[in-house]
C-alpha atoms as a PDB file:
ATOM      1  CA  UNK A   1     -84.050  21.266 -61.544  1.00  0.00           C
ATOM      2  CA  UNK A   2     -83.620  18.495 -59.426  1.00  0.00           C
ATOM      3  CA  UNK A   3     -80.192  16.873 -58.937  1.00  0.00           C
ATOM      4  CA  UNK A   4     -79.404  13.642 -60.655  1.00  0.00           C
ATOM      5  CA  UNK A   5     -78.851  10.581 -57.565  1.00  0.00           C
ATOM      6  CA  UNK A   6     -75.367  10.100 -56.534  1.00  0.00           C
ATOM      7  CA  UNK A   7     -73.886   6.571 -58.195  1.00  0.00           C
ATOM      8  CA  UNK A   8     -72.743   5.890 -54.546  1.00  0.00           C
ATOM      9  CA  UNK A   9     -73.138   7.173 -51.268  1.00  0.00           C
ATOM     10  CA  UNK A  10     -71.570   5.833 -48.283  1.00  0.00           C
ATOM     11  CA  UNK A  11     -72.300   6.102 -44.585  1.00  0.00           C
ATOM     12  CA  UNK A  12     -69.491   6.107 -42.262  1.00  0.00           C
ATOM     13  CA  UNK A  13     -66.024   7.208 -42.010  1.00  0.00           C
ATOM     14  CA  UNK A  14     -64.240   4.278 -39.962  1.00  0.00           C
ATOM     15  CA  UNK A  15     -61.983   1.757 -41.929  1.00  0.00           C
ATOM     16  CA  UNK A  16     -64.644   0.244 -43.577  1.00  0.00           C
ATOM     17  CA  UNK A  17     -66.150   3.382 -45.206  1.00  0.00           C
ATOM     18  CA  UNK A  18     -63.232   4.930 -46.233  1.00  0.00           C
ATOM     19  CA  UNK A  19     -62.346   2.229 -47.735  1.00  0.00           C
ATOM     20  CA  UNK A  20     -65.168   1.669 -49.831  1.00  0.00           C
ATOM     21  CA  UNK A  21     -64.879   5.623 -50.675  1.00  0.00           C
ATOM     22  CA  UNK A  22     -61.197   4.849 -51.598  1.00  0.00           C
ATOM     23  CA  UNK A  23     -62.274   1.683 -53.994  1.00  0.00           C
ATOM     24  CA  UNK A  24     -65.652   3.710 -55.607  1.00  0.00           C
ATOM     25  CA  UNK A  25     -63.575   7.004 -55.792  1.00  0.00           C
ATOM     26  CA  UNK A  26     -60.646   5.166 -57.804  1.00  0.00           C
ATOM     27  CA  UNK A  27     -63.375   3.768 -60.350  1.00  0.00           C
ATOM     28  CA  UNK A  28     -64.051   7.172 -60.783  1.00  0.00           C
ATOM     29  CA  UNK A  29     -67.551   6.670 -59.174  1.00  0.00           C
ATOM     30  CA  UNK A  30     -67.248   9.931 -57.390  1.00  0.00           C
ATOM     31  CA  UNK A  31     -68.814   8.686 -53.992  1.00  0.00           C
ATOM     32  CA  UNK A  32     -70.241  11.025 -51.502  1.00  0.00           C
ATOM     33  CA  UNK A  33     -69.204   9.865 -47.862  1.00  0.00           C
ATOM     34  CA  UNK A  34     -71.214  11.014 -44.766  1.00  0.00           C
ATOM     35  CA  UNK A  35     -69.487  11.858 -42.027  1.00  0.00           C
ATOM     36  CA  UNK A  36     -71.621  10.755 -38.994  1.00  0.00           C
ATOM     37  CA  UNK A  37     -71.641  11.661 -35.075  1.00  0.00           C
ATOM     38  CA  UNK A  38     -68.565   9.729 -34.667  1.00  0.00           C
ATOM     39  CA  UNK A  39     -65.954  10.362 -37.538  1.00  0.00           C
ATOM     40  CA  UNK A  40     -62.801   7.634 -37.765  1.00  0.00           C
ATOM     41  CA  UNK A  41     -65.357   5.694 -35.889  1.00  0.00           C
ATOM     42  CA  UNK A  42     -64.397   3.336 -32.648  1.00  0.00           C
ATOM     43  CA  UNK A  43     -60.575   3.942 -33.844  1.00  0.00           C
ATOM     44  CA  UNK A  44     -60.271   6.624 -32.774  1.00  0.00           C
ATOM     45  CA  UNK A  45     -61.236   5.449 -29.550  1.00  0.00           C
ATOM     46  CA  UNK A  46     -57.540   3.296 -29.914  1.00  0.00           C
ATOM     47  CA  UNK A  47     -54.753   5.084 -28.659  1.00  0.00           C
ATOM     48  CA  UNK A  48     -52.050   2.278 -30.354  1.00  0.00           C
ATOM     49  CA  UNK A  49     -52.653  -0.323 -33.118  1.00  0.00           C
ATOM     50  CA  UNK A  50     -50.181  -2.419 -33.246  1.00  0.00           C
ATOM     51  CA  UNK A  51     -51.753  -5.040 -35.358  1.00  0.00           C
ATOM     52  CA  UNK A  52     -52.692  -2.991 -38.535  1.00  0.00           C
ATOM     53  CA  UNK A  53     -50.267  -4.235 -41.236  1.00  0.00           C
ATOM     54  CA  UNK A  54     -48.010  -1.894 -42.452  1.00  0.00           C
ATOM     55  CA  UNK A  55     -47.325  -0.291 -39.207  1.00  0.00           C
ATOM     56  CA  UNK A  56     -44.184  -1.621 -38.110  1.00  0.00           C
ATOM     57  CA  UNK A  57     -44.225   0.400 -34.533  1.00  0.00           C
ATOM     58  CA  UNK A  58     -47.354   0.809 -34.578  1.00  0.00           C
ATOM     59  CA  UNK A  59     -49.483   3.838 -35.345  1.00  0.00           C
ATOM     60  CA  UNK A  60     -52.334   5.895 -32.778  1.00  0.00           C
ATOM     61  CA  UNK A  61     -56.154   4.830 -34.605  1.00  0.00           C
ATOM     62  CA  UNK A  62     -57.354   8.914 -35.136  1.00  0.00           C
ATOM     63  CA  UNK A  63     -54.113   9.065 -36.934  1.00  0.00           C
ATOM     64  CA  UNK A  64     -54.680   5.839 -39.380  1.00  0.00           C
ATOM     65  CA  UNK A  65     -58.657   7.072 -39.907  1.00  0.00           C
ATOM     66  CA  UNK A  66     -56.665  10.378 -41.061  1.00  0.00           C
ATOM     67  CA  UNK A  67     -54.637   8.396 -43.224  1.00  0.00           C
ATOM     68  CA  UNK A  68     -57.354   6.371 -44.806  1.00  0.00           C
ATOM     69  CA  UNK A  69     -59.627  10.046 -45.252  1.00  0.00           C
ATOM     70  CA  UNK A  70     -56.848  11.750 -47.577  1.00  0.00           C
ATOM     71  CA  UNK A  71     -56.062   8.637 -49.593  1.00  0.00           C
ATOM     72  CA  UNK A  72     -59.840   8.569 -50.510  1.00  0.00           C
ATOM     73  CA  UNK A  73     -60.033  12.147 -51.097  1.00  0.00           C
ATOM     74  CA  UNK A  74     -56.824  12.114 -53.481  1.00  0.00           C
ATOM     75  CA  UNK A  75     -59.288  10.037 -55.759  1.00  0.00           C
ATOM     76  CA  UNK A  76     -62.033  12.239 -55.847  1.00  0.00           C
ATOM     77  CA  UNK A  77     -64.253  10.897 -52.520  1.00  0.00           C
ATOM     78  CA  UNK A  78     -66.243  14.068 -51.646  1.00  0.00           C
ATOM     79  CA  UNK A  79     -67.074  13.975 -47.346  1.00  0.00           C
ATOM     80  CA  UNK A  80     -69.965  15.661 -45.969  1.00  0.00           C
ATOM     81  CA  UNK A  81     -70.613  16.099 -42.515  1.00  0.00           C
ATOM     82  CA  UNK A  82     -74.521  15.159 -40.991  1.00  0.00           C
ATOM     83  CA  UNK A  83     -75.862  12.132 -39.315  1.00  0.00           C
ATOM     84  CA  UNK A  84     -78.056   9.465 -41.095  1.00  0.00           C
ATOM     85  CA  UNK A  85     -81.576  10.619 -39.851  1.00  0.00           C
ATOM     86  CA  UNK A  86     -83.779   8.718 -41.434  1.00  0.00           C
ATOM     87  CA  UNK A  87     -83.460   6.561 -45.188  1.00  0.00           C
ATOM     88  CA  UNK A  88     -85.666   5.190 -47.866  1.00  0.00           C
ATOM     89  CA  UNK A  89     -84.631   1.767 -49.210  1.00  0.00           C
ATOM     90  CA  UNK A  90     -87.787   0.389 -50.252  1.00  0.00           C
ATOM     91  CA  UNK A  91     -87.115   1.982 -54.028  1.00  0.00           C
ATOM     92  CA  UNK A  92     -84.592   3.332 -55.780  1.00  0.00           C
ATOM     93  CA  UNK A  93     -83.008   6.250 -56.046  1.00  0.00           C
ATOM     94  CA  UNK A  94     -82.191   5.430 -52.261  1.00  0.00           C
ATOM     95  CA  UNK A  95     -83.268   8.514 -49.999  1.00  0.00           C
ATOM     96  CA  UNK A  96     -81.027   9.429 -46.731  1.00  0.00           C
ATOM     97  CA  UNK A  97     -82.094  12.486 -44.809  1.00  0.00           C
ATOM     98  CA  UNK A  98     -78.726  14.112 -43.397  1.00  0.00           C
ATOM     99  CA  UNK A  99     -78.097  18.122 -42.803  1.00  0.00           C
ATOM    100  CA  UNK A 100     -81.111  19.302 -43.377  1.00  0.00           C
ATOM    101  CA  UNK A 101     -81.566  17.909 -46.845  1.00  0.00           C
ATOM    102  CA  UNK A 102     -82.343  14.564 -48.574  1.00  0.00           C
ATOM    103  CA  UNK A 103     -79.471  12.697 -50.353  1.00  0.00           C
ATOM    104  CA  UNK A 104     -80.654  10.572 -53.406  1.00  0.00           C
ATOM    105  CA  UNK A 105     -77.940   7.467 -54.226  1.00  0.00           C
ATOM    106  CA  UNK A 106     -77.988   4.585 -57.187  1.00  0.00           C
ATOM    107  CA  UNK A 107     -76.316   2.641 -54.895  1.00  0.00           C
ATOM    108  CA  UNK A 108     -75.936   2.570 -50.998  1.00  0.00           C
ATOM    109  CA  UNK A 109     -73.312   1.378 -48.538  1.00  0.00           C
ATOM    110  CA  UNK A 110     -74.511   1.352 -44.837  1.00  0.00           C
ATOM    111  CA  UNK A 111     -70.679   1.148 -42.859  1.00  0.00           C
ATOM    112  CA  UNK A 112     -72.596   2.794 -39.622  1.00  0.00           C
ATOM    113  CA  UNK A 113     -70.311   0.387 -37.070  1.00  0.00           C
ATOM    114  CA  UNK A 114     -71.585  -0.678 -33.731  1.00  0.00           C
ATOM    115  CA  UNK A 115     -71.238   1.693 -30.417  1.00  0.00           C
ATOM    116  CA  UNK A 116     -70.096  -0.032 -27.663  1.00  0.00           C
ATOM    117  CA  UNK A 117     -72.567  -0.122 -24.716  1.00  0.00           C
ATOM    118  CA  UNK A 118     -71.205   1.863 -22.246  1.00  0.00           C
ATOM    119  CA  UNK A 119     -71.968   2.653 -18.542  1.00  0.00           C
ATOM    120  CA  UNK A 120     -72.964   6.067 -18.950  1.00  0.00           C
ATOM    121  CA  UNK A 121     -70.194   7.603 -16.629  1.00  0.00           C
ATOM    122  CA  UNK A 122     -68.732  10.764 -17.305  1.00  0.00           C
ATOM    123  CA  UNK A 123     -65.530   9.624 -16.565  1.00  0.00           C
ATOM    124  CA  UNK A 124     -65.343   6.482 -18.858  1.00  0.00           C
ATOM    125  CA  UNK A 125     -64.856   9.261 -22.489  1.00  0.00           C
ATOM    126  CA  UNK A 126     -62.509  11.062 -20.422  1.00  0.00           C
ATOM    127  CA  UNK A 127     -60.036   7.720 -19.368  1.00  0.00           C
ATOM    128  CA  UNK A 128     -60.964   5.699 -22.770  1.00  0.00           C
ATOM    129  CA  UNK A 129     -57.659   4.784 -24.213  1.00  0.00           C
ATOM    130  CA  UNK A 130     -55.770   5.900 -20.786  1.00  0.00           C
ATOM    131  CA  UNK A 131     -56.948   3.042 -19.184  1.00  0.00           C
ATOM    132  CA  UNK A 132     -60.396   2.455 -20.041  1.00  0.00           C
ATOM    133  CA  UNK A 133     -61.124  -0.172 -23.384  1.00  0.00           C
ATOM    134  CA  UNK A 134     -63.764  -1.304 -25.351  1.00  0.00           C
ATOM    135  CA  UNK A 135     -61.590  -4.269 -27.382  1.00  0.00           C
ATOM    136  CA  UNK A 136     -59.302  -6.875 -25.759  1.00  0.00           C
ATOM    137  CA  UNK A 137     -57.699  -8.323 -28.856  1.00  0.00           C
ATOM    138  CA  UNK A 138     -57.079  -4.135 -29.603  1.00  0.00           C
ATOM    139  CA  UNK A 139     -55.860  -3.255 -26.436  1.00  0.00           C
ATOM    140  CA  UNK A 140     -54.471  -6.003 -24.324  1.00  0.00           C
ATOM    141  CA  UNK A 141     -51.018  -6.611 -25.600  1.00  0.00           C
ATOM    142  CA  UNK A 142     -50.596  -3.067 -22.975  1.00  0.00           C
ATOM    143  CA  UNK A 143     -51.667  -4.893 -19.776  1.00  0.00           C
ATOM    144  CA  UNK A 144     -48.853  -7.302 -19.931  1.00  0.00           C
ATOM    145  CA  UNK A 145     -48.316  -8.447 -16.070  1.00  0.00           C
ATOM    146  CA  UNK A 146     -50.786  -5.961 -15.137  1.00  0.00           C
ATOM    147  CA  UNK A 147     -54.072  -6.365 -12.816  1.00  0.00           C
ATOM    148  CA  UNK A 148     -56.839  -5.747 -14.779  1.00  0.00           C
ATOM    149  CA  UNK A 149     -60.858  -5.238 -14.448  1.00  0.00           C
ATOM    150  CA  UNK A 150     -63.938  -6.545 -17.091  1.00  0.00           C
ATOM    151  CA  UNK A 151     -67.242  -5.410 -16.735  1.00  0.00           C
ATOM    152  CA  UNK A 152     -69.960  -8.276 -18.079  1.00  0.00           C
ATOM    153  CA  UNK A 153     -71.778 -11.178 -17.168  1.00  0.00           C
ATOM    154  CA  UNK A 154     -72.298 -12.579 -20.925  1.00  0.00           C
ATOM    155  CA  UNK A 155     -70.057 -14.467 -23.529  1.00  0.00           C
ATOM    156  CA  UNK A 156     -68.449 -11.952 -24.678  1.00  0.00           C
ATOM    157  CA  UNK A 157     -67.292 -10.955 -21.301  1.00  0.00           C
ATOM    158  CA  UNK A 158     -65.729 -14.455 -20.673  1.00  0.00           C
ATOM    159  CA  UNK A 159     -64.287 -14.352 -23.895  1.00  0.00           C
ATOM    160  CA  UNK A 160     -62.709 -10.537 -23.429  1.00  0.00           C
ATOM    161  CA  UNK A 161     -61.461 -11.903 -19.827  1.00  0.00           C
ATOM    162  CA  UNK A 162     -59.676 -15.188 -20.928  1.00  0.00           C
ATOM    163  CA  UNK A 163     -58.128 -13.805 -23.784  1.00  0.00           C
ATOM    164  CA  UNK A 164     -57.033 -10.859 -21.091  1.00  0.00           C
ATOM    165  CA  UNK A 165     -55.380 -13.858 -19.202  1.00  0.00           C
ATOM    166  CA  UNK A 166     -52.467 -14.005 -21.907  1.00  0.00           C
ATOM    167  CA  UNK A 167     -51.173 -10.946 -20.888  1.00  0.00           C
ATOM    168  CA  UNK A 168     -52.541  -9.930 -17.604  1.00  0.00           C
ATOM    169  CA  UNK A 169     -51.339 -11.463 -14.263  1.00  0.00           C
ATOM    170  CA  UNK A 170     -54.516 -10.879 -12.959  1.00  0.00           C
ATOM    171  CA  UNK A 171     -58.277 -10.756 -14.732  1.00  0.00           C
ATOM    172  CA  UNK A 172     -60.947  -9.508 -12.551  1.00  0.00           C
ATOM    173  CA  UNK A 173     -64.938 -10.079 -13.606  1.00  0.00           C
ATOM    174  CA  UNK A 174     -67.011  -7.432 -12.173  1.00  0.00           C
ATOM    175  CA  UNK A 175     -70.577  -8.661 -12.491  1.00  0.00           C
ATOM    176  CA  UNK A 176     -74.046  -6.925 -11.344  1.00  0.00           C
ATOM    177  CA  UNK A 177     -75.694 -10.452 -10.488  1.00  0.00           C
ATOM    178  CA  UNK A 178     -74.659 -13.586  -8.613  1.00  0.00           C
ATOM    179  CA  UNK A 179     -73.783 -15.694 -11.463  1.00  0.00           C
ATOM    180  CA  UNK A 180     -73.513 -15.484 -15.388  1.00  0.00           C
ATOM    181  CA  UNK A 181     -75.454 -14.944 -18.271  1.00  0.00           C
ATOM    182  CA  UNK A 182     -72.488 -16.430 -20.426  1.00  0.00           C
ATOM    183  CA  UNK A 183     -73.087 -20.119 -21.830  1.00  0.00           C
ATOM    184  CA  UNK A 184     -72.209 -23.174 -19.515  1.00  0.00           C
ATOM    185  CA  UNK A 185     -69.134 -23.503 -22.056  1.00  0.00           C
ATOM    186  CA  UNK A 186     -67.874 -20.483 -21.360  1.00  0.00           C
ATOM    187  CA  UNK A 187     -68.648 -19.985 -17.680  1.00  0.00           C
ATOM    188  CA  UNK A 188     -66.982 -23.255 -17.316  1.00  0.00           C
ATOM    189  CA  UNK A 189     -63.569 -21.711 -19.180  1.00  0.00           C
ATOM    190  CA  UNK A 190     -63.597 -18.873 -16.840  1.00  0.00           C
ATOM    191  CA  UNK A 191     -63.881 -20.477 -13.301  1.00  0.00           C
ATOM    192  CA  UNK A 192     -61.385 -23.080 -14.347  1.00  0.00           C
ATOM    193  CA  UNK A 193     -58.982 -20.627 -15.266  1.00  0.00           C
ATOM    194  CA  UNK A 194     -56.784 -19.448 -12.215  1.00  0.00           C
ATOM    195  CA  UNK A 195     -56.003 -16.092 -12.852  1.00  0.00           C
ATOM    196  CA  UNK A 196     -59.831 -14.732 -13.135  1.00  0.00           C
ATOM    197  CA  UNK A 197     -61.300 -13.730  -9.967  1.00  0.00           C
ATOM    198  CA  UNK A 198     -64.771 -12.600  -9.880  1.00  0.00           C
ATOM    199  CA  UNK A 199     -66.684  -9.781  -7.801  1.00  0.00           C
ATOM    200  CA  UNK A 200     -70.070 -10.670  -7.636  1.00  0.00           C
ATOM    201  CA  UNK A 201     -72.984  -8.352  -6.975  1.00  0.00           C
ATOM    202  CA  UNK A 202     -71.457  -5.310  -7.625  1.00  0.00           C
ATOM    203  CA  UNK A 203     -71.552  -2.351  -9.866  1.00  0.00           C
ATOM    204  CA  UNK A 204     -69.197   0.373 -10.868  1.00  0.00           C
ATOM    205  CA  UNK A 205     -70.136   3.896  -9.602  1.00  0.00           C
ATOM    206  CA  UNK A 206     -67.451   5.700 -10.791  1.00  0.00           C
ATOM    207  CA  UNK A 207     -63.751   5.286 -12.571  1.00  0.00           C
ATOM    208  CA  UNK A 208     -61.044   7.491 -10.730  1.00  0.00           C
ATOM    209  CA  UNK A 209     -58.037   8.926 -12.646  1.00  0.00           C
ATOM    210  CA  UNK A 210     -57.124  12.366 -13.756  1.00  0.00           C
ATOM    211  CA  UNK A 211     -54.876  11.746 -16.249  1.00  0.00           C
ATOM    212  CA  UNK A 212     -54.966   7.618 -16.555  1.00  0.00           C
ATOM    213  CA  UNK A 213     -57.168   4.956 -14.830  1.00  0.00           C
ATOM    214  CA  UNK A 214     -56.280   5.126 -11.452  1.00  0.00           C
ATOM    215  CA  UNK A 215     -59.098   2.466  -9.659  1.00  0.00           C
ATOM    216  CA  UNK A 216     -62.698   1.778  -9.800  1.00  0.00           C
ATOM    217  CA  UNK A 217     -65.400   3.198  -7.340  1.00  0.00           C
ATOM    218  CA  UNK A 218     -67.390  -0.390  -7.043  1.00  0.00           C
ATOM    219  CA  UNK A 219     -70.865  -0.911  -4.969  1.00  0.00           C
ATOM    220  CA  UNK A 220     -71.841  -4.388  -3.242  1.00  0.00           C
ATOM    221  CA  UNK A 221     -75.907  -3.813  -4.761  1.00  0.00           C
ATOM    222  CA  UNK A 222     -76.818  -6.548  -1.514  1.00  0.00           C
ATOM    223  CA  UNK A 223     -75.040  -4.691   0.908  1.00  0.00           C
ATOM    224  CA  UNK A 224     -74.616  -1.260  -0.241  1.00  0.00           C
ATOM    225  CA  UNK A 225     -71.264  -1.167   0.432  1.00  0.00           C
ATOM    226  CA  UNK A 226     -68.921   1.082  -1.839  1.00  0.00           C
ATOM    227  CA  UNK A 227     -65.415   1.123  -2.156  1.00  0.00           C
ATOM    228  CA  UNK A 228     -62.328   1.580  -4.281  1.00  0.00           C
ATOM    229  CA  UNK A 229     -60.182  -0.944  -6.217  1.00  0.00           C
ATOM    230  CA  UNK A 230     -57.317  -0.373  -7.741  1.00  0.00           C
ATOM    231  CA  UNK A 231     -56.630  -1.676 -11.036  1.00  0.00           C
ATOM    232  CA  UNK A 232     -54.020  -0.952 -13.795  1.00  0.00           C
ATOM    233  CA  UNK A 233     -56.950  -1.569 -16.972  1.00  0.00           C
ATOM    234  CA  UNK A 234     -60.500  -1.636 -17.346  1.00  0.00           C
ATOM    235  CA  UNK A 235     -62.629  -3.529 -20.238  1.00  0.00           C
ATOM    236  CA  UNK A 236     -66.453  -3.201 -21.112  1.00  0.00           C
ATOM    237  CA  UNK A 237     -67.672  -5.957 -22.424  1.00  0.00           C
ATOM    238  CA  UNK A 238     -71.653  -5.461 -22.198  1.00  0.00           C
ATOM    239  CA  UNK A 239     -72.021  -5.698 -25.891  1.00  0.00           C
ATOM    240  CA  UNK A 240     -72.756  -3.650 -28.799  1.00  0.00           C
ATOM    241  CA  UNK A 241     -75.268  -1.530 -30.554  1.00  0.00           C
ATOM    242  CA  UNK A 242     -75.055  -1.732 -34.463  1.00  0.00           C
ATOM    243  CA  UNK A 243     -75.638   1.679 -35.885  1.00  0.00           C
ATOM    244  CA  UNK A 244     -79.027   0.899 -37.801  1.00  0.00           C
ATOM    245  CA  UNK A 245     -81.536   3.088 -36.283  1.00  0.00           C
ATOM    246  CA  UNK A 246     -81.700   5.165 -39.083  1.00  0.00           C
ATOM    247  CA  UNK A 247     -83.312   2.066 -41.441  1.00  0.00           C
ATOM    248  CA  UNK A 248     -86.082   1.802 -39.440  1.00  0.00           C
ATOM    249  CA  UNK A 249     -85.948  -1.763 -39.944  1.00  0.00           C
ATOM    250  CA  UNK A 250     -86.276  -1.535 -43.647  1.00  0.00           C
ATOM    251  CA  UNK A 251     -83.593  -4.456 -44.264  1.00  0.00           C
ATOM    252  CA  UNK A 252     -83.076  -7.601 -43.013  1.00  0.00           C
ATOM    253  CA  UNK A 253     -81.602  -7.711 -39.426  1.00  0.00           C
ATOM    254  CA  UNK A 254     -80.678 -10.203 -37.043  1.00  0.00           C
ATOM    255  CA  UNK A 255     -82.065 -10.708 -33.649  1.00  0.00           C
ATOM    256  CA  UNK A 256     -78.729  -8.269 -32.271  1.00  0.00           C
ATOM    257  CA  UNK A 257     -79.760  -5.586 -35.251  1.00  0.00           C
ATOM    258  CA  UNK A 258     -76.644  -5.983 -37.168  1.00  0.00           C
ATOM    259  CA  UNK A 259     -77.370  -5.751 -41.045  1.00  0.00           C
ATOM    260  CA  UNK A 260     -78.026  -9.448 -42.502  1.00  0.00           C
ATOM    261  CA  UNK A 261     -75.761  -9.900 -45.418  1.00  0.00           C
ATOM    262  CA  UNK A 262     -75.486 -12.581 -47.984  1.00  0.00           C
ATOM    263  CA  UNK A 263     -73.049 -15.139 -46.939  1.00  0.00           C
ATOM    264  CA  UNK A 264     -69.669 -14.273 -48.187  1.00  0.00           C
ATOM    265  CA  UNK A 265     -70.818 -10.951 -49.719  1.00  0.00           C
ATOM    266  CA  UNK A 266     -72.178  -7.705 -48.594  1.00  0.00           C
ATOM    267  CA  UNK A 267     -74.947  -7.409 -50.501  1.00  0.00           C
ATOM    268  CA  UNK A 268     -77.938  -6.822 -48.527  1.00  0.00           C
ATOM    269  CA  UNK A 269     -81.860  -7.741 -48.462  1.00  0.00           C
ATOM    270  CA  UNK A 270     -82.593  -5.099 -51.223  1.00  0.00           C
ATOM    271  CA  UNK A 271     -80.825  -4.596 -54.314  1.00  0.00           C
ATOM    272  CA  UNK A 272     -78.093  -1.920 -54.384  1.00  0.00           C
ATOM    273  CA  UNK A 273     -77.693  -1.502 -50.845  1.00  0.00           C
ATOM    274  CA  UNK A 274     -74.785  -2.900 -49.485  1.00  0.00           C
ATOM    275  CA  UNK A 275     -73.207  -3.274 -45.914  1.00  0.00           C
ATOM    276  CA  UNK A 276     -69.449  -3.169 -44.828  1.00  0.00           C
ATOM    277  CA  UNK A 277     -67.766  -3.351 -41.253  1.00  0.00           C
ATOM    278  CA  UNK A 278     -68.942  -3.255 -37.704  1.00  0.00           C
ATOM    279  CA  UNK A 279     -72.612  -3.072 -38.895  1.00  0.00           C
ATOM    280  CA  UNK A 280     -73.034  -6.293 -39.946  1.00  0.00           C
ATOM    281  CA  UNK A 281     -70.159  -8.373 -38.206  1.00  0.00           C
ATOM    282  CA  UNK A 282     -70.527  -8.978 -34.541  1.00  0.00           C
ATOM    283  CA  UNK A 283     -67.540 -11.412 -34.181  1.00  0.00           C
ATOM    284  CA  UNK A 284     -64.479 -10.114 -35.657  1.00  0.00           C
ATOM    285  CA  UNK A 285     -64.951  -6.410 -35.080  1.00  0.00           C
ATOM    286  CA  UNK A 286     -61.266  -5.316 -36.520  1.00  0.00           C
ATOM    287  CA  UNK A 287     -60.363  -2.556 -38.406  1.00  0.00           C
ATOM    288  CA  UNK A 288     -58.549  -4.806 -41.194  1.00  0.00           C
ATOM    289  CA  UNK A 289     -61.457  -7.103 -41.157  1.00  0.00           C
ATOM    290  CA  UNK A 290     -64.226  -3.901 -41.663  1.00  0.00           C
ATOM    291  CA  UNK A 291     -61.632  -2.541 -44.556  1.00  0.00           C
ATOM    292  CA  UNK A 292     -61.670  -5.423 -46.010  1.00  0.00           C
ATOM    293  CA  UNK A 293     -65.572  -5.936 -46.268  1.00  0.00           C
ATOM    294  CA  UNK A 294     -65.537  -1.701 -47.284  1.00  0.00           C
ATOM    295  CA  UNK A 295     -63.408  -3.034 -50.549  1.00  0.00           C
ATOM    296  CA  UNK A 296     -66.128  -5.437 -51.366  1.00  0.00           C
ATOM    297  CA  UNK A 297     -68.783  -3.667 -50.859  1.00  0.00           C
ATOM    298  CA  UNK A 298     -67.262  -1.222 -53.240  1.00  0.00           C
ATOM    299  CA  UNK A 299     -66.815  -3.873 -56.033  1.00  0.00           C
ATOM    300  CA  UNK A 300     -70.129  -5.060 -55.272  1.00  0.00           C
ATOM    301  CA  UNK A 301     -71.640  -1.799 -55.779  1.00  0.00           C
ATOM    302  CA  UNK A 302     -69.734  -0.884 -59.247  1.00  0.00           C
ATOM    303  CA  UNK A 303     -70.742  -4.281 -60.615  1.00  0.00           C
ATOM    304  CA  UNK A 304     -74.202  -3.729 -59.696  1.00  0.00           C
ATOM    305  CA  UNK A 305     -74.414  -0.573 -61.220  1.00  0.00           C
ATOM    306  CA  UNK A 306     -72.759  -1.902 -64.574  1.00  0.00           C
ATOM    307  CA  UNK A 307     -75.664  -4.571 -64.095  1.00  0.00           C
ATOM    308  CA  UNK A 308     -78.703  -4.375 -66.145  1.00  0.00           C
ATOM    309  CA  UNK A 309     -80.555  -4.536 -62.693  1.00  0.00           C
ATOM    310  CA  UNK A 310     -78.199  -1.045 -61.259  1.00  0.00           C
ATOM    311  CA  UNK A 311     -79.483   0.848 -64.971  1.00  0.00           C
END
């Protein structure tokens, strides 16, 4: 006898999809949460949040995700480990391959996140959060009169740099080309500003540390030159890949691949699936901001399936 479809299932266990698990579960929606490649999500990348309300001195991100997990299991949120292979949102019940088997859902909330692109170094898992960051407005508050690194060329590097300037003494681009990708705006903010120094032409081979970012094994790519430079921090900010592989394209996505979502809302291009956090919000990227969108999507998904159109 085949199972009758979840009333919600959610994918992803950072802030925004516990959240949502923590809204559905309390109206008694019993939600099935799937537990993806990367559980807690790019929190638990964050050794200190400082800026998480409620938190008065602060609180390590693994350790808030944990938080978040138990409240939505004390209302009934069931979590299942398996990545999102592949899903079926063309009709519903919604299909999502995970484990092995197929997972049949009423109602669907995609809270995937973005990755951040990284440089592929072995060292750069080992050093993240000793040194190594992914998030300025997340992490810089630590590098106060410190000498600091960004990797990136675009906007968002000039952006991650200048806001690094509030803290840091120092702010130093490290960019693979001779000149920027970033808009004329924003290159214009960065050269005027006096404590940004760029390295052109050069690369990172290598980040040294054992137990904490020690310096940066940089290459000249014009002269071949390599050598090491010390620095206290060190930001990516080459961008990010939403999590959406596993629609296939089957809802509407931007030109970046982040979910398209109705403006103010989080309901998608097809009925009953909604999207919450990281996946569908390149500018804010904050864990408050991503819970927040994981409560509506959870009220948008329990009104929908009230809804003549969720019978």
């Amino acid at each position: 006898m085949e199972k009758e479809p979840l009333n919600v299932l959610i994918i992803g266990t950072g802030s925004a999809g516990l959240t949502a698990a923590l809204y559905t579960a309390r109206a008694l929606l019993e939600p099935v949460v799937l537990e993806g490649l990367e559980p807690g999500g790019q929190l638990t990348l964050t050794t200190e949040i400082e800026n998480y309300p409620g938190f008065v001195e602060g609180i390590g991100g693994a350790e808030l995700m944990e938080i978040f997990k138990k409240q939505a299991l004390r209302f009934g949120a069931k979590i299942i480990q398996g990545e999102a292979k592949n899903a079926d949102v063309s009709s519903r019940p919604f299909t999502v391959e995970a484990g092995g088997e197929k997972l049949k859902a009423k109602t669907l909330i995609i809270a995937t996140g973005a990755s951040a692109r990284m440089l592929g170094l072995d060292s750069e898992a080992r050093l993240t959060g000793r040194g190594v960051s992914t998030c300025a407005t997340c992490d810089g508050f630590f590098y106060r009169d410190k000498e600091i690194c960004v990797v990136g060329g675009g906007d968002s590097a000039m952006e991650e740099a200048i806001f690094l300037t509030r803290f840091a003494s120092k702010v130093t681009v490290i960019h693979r080309r001779d000149k920027l990708r970033a808009s004329k705006i924003m290159q214009e903010k960065a050269f005027e500003n006096p404590k940004i120094d760029f390295l052109w032409d050069t690369v990172v081979e290598d980040i040294l540390g054992t137990e904490k970012l020690e310096a940066l094994k940089l290459k000249n790519v014009k002269t071949g030159k390599i050598f090491d430079h010390k620095t206290d921090g060190f930001f990516l900010a080459i961008g990010h890949i939403p999590n959406t592989a596993f629609l296939k394209g089957q809802l509407e996505l931007d030109e970046k691949g982040y979910i398209v979502t109705q403006p103010g809302r989080s309901a998608t291009s097809f009925p009953g699936v909604f999207a919450a956090g990281d996946v569908k919000d390149p500018y804010y990227r904050q864990a408050i901001t991503a819970a927040g969108s994981g409560c509506m999507a959870a009220i948008e998904a329990e009104r929908f399936l009230e809804s003549a159109e969720g019978h």
